[in-house]
N, C-alpha and C. Protein backbone atom coordinates (compact mmCIF):
# COMPACT_ATOMS: atom_id res chain seq x y z
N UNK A 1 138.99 17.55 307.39
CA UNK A 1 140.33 18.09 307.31
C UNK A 1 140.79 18.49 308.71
N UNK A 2 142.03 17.97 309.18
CA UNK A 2 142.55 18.64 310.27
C UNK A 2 142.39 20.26 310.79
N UNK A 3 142.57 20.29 311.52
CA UNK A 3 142.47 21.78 312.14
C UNK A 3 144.25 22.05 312.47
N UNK A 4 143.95 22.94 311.63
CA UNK A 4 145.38 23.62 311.69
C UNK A 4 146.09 23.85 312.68
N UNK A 5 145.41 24.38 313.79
CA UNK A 5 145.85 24.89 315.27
C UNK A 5 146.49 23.44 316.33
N UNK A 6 145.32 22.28 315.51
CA UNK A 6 145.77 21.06 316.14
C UNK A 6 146.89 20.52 315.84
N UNK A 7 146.97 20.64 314.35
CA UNK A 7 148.47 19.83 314.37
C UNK A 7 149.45 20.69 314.21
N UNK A 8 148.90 21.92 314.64
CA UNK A 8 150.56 22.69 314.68
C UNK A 8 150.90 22.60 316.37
N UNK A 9 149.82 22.19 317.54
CA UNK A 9 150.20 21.94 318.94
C UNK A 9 150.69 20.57 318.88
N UNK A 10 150.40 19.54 318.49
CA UNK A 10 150.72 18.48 317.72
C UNK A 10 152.13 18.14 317.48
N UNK A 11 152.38 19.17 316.60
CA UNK A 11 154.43 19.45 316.30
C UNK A 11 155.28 20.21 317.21
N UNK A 12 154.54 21.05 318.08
CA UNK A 12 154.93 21.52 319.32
C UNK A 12 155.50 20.32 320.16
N UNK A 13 154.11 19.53 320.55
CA UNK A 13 154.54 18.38 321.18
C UNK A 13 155.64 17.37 320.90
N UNK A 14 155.71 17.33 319.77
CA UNK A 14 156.15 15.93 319.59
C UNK A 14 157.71 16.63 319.48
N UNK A 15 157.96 17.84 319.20
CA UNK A 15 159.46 18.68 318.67
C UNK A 15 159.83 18.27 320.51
N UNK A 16 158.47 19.04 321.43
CA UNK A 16 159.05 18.96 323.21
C UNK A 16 159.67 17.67 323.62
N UNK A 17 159.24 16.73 323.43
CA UNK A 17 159.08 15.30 323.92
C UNK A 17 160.09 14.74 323.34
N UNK A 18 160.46 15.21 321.90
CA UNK A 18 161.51 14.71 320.92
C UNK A 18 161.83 12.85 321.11
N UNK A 19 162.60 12.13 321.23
CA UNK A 19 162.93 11.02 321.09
C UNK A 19 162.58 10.12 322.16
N UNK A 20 162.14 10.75 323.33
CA UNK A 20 162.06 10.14 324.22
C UNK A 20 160.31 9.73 324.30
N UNK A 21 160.26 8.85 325.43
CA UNK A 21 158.91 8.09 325.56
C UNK A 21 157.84 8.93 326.06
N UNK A 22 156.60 9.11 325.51
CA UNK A 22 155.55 10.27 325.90
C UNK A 22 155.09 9.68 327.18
N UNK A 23 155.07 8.45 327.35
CA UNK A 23 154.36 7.69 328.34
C UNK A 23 155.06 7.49 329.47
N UNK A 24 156.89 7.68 329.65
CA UNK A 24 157.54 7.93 330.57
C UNK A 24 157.34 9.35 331.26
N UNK A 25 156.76 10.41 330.55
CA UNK A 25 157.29 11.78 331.02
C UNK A 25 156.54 12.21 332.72
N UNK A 26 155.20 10.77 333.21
CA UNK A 26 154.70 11.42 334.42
C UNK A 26 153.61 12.06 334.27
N UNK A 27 152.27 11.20 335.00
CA UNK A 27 151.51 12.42 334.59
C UNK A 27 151.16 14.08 334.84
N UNK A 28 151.88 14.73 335.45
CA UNK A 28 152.38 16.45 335.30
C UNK A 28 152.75 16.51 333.63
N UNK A 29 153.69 16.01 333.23
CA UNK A 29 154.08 16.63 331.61
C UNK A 29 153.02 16.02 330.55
N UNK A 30 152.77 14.88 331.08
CA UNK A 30 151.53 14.43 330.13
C UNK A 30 150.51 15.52 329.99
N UNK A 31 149.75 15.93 330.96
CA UNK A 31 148.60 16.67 330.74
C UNK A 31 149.14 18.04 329.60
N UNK A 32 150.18 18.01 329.85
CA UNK A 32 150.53 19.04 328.69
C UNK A 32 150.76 18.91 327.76
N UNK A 33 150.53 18.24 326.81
CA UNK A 33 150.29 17.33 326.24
C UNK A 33 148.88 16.62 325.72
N UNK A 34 147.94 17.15 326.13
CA UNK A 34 146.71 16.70 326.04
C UNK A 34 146.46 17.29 324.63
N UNK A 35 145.89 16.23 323.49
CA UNK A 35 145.11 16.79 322.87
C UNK A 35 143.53 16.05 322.69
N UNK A 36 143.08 16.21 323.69
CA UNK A 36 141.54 15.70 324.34
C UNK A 36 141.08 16.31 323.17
N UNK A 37 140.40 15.96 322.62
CA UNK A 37 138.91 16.34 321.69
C UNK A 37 139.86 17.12 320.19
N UNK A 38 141.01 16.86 319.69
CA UNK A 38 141.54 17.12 319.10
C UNK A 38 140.96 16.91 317.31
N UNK A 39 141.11 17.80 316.25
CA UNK A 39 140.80 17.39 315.13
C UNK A 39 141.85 17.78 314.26
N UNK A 40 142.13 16.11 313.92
CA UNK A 40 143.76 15.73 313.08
C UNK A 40 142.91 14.83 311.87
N UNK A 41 141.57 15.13 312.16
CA UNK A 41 140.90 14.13 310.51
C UNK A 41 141.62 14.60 309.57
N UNK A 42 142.29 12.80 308.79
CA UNK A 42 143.29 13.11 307.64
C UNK A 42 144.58 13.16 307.89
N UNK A 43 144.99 13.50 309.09
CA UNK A 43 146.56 13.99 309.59
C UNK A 43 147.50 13.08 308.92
N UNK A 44 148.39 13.09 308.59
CA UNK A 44 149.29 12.26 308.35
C UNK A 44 150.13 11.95 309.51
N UNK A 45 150.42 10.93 310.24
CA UNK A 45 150.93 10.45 311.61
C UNK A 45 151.68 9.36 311.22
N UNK A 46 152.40 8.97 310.51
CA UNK A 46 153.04 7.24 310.25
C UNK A 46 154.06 7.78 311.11
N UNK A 47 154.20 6.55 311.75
CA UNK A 47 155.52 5.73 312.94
C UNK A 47 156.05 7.43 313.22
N UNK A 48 154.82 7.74 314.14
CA UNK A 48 155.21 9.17 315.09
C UNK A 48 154.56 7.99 316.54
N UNK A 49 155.14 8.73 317.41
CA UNK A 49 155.05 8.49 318.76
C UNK A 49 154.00 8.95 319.66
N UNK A 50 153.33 8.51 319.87
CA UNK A 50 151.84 9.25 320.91
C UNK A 50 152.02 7.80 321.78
N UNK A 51 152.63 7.33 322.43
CA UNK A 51 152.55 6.72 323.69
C UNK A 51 152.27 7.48 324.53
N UNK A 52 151.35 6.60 325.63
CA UNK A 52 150.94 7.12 326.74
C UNK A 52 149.99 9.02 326.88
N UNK A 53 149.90 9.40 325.70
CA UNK A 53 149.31 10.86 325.16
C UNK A 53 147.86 10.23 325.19
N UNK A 54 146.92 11.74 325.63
CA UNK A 54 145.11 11.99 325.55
C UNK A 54 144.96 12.17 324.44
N UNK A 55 144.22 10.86 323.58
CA UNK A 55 143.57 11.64 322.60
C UNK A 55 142.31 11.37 322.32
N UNK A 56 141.62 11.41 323.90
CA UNK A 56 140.21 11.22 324.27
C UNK A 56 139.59 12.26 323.36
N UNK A 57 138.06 11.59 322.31
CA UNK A 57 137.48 11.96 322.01
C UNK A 57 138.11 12.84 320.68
N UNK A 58 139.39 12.67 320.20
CA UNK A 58 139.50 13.24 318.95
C UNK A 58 138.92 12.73 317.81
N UNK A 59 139.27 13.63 316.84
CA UNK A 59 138.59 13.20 315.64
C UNK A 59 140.07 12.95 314.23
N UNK A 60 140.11 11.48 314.17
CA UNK A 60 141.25 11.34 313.82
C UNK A 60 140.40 10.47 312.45
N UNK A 61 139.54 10.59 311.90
CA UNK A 61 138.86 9.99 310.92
C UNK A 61 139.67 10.28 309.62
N UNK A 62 139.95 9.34 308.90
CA UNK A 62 140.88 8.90 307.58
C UNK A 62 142.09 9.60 307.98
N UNK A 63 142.97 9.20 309.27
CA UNK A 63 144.30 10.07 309.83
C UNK A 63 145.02 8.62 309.26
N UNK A 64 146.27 9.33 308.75
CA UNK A 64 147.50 7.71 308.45
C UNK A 64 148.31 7.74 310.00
N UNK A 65 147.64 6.28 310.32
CA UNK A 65 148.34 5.98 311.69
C UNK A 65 149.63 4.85 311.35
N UNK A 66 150.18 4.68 309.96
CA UNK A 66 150.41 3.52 309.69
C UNK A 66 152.06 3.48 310.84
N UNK A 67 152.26 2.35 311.72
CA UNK A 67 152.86 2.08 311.90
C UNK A 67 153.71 2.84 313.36
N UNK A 68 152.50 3.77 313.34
CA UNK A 68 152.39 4.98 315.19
C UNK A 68 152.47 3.92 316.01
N UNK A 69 153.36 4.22 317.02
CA UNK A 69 153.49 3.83 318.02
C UNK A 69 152.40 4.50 319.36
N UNK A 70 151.59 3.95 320.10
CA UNK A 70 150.53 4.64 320.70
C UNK A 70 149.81 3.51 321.79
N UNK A 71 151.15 3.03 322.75
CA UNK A 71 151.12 2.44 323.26
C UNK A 71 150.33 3.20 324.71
N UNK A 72 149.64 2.83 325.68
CA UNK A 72 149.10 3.15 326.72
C UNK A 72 148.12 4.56 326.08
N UNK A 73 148.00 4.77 324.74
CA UNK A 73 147.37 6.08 324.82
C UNK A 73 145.92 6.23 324.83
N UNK A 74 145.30 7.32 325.50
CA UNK A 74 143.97 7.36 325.79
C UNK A 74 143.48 7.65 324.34
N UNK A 75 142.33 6.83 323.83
CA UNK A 75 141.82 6.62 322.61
C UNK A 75 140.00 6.69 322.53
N UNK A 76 139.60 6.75 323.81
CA UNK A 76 138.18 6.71 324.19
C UNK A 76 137.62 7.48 323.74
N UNK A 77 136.47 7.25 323.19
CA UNK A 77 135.69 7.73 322.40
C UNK A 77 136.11 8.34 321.45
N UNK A 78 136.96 8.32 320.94
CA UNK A 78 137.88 8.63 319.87
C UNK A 78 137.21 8.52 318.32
N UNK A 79 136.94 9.47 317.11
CA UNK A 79 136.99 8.68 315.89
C UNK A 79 138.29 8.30 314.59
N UNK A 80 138.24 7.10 314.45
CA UNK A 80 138.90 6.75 313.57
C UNK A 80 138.57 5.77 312.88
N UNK A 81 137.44 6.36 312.44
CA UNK A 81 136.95 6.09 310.72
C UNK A 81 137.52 6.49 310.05
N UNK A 82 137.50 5.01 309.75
CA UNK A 82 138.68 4.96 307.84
C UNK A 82 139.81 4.84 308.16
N UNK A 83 140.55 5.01 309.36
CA UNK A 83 141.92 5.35 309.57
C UNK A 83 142.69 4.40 309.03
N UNK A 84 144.13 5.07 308.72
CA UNK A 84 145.06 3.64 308.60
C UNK A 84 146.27 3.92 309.74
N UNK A 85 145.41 2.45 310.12
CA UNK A 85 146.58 1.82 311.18
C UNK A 85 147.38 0.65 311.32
N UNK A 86 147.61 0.28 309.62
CA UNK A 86 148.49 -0.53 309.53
C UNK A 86 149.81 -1.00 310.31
N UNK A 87 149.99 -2.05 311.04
CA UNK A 87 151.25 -2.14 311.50
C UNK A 87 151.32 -0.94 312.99
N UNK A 88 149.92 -0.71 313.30
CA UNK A 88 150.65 0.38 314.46
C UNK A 88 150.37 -0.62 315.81
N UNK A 89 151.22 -0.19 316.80
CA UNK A 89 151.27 -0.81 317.80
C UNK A 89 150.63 0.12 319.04
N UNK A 90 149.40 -0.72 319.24
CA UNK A 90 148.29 0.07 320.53
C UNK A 90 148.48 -0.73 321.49
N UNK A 91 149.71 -1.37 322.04
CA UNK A 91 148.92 -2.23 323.03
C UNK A 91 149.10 -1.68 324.39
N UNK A 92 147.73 -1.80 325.56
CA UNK A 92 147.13 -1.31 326.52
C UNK A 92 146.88 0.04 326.12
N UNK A 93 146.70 0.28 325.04
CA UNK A 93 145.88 1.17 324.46
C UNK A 93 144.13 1.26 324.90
N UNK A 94 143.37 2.57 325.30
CA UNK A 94 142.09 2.29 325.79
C UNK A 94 141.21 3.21 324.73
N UNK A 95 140.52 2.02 323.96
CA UNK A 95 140.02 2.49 322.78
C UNK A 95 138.08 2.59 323.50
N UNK A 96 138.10 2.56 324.80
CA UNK A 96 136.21 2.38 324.76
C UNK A 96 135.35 3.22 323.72
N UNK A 97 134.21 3.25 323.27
CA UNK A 97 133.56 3.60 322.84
C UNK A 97 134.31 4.08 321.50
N UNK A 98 135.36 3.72 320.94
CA UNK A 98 136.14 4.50 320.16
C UNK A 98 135.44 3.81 318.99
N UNK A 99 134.82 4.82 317.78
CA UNK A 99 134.79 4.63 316.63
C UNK A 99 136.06 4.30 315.15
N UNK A 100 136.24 2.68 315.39
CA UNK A 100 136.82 2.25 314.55
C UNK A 100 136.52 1.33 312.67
N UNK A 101 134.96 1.92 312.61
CA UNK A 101 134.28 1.44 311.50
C UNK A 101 135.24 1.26 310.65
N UNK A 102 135.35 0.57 309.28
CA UNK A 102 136.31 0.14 308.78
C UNK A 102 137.60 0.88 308.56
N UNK A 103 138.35 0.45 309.54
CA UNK A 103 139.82 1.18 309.78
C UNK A 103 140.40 0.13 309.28
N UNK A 104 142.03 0.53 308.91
CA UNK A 104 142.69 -0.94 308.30
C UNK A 104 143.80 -0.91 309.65
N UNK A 105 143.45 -2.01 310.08
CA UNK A 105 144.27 -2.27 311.54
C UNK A 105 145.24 -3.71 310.77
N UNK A 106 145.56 -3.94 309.77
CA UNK A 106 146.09 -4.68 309.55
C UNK A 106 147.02 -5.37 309.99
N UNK A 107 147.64 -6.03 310.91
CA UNK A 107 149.25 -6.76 311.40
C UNK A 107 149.55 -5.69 312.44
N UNK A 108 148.05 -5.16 312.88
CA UNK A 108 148.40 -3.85 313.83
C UNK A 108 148.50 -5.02 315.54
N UNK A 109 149.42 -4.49 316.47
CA UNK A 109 149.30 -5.05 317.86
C UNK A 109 148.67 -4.44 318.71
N UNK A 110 147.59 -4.95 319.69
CA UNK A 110 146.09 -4.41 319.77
C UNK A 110 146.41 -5.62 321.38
N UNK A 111 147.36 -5.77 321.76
CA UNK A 111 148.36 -6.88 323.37
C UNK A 111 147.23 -6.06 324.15
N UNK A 112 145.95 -6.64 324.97
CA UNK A 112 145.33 -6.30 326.17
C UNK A 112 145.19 -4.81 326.09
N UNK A 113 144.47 -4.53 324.96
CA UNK A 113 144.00 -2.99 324.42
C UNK A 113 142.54 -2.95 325.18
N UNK A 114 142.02 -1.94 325.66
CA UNK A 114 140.45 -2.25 325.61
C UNK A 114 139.75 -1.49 324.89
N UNK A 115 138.69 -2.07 324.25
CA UNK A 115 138.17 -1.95 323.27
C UNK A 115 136.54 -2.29 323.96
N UNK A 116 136.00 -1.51 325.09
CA UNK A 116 135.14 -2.06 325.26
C UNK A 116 133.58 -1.11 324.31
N UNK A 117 132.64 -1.61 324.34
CA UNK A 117 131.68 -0.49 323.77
C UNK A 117 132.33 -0.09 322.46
N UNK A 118 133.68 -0.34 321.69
CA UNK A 118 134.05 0.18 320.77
C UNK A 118 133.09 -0.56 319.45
N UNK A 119 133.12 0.13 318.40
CA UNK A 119 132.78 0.08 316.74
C UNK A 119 133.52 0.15 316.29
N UNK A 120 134.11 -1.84 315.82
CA UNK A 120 134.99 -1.92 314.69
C UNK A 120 134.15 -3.01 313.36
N UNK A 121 133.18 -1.88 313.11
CA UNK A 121 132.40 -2.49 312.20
C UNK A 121 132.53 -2.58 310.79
N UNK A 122 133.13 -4.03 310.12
CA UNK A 122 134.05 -3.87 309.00
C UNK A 122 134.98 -3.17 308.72
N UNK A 123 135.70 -3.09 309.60
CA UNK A 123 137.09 -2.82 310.37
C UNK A 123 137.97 -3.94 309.33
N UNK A 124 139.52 -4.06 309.19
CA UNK A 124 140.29 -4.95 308.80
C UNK A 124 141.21 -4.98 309.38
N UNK A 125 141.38 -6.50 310.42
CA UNK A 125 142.30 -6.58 311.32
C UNK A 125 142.78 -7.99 310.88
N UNK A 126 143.37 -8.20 309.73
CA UNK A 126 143.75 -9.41 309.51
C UNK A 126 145.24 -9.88 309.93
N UNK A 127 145.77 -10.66 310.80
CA UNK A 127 147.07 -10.76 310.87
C UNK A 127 146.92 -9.99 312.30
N UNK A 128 145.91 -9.20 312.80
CA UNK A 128 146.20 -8.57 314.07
C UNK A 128 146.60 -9.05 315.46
N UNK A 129 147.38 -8.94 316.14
CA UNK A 129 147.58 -9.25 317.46
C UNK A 129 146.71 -8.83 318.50
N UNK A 130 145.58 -9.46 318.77
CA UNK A 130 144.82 -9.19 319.72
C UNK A 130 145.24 -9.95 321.63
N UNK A 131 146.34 -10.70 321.79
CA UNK A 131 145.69 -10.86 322.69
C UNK A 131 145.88 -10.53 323.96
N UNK A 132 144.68 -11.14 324.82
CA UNK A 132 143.94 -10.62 325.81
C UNK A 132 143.31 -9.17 325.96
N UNK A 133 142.97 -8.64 324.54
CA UNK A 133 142.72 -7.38 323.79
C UNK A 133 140.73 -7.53 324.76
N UNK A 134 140.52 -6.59 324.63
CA UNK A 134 138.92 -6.91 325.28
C UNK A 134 137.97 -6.17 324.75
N UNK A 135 137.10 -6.72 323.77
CA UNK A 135 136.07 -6.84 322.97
C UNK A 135 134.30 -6.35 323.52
N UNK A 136 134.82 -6.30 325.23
CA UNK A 136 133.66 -6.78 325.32
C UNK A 136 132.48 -5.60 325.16
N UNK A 137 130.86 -6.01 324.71
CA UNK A 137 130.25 -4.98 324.09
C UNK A 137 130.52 -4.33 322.95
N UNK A 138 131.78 -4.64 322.35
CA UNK A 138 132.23 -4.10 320.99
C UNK A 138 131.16 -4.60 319.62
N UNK A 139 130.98 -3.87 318.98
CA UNK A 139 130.21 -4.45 317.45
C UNK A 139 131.73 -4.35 316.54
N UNK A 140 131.31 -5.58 316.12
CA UNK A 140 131.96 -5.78 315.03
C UNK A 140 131.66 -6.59 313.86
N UNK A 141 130.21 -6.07 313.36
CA UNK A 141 129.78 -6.58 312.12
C UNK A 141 130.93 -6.51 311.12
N UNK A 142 130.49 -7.82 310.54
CA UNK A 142 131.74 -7.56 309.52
C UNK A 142 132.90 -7.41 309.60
N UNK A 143 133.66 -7.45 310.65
CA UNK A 143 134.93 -7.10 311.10
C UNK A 143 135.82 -8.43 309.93
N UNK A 144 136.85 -8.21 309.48
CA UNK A 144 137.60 -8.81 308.68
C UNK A 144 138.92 -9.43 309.82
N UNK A 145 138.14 -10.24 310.45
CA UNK A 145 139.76 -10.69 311.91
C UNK A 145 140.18 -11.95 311.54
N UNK A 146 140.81 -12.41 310.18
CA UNK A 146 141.45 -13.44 309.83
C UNK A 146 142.84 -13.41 310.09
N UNK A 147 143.54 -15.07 310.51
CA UNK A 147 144.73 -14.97 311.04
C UNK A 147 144.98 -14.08 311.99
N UNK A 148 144.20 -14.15 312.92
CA UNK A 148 144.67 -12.88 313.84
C UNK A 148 144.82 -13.82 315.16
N UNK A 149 145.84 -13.40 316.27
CA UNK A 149 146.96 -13.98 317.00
C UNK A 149 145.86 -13.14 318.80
N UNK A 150 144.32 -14.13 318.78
CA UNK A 150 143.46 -13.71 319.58
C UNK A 150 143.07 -14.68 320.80
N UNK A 151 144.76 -14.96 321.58
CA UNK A 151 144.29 -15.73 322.78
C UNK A 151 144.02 -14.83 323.98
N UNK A 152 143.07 -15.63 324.67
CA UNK A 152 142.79 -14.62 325.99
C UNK A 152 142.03 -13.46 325.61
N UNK A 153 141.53 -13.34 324.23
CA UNK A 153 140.78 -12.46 324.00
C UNK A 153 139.10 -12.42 324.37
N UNK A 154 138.55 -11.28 325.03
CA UNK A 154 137.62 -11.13 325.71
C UNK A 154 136.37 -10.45 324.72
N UNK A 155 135.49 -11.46 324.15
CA UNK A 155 134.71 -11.24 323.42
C UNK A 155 132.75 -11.62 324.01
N UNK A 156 132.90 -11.01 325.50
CA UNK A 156 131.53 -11.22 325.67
C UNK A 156 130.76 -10.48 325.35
N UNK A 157 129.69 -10.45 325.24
CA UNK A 157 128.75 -9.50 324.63
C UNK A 157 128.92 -9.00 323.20
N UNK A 158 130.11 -9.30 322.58
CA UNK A 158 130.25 -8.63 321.27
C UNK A 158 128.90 -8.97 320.28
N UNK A 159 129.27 -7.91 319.33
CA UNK A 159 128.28 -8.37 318.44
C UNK A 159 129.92 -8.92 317.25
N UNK A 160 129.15 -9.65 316.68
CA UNK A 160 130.51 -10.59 315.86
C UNK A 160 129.52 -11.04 314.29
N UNK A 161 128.64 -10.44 314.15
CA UNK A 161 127.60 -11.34 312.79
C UNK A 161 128.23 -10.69 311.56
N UNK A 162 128.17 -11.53 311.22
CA UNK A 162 128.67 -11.62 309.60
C UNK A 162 130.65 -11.31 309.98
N UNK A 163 131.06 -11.23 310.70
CA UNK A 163 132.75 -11.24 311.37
C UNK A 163 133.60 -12.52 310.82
N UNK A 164 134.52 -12.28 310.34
CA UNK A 164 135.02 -13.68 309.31
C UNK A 164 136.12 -13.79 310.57
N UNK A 165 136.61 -14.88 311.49
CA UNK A 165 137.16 -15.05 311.90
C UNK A 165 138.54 -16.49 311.85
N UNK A 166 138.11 -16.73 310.11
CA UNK A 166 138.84 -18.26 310.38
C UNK A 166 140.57 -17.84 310.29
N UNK A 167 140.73 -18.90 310.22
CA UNK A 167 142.90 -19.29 310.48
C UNK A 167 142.93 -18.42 311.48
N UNK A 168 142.20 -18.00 312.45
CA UNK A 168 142.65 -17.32 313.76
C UNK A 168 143.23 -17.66 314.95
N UNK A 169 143.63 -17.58 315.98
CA UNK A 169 144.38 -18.76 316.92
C UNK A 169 143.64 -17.72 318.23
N UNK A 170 142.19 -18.88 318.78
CA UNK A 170 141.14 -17.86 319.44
C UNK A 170 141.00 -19.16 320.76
N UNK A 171 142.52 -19.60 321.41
CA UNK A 171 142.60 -20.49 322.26
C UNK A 171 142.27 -19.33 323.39
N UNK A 172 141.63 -20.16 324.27
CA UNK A 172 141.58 -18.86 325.61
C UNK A 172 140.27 -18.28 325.47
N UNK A 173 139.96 -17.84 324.36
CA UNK A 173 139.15 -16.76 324.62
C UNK A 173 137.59 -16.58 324.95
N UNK A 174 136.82 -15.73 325.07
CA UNK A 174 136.04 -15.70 325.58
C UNK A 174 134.79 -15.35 324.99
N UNK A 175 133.59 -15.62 324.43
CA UNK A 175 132.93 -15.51 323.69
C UNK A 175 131.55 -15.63 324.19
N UNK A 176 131.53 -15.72 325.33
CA UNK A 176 130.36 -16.10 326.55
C UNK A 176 129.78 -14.80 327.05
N UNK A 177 128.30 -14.73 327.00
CA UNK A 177 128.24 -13.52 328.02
C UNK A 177 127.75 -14.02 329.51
N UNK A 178 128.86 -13.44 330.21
CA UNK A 178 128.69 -13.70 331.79
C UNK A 178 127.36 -13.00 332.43
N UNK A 179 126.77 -13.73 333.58
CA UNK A 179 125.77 -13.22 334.08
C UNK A 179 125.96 -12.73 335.71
């Protein structure tokens, strides 16, 4: 369950920032703005705005991201297990090490996100826009990435076993581990 204190700084923020872009404000107003290590597990968040916002190392596990905008936002080491992030748009979003075990990333845009060291293990990203999204070191047993729109996508080192990847469009990409 969320922490109360969090998402009431949370509505602080987002009331300050109001309509405008979180990721324009500079980083001086950003840091104010930080909710680094934040716990919103459960939060309800659909098509709210966290562009360019810290939300290094929160705990956003079964949070509704459906359709958040959370473009450039810090996501590292982040959990979001279970989450739904249907339809949300992360791209250059930096998800490293971010726990995404089966999240529903469904028709979510994921444009040159990094995702390195991340766990999207039976994850559902079907229809997702990955590309030039970067995989690399990511596990993704089981990952459900059908029809997903993954050129230029950077998949060295992944783990990918048992990962259903068909009707995918995976021109470009990279699946090699470099030495």
């Amino acid at each position: 369950m969320a922490n109360p204190n969090h998402l009431s700084l949370l509505h602080r923020v987002l009331a300050q920032v109001g309509e405008s872009d979180p990721s324009e404000l500079g980083a001086d107003n950003r840091d104010k703005f930080s909710l680094v290590g934040a716990n919103l597990a459960g939060a309800d968040l659909r098509h709210v705005n966290l562009s360019g916002m810290s939300l290094m190392a929160a705990d956003l596990r079964h949070a509704n991201l459906q359709g958040a905008l959370l473009l450039g936002t810090n996501l590292i080491a982040a959990n979001l297990y279970q989450a739904n992030l249907r339809g949300a748009i992360l791209n250059r979003a930096r998800l490293n090490r971010a726990n995404l075990s089966d999240a529903d990333l469904r028709e979510a845009s994921l444009g040159e996100a990094i995702l390195v060291g991340a766990s999207v293990n039976g994850g559902v990203l079907i229809g997702a826009l990955l590309y030039r999204s970067n995989f690399s070191g990511a596990s993704c047993l089981g990952a459900h990435l059908t029809q997903c729109h993954a050129v230029e996508a950077n998949f060295s080192h992944a783990n990918l076993q048992g990962a259903d990847l068909r009707w995918s469009d995976l021109r470009q990409a990279d699946f090699l581990a470099h030495s």
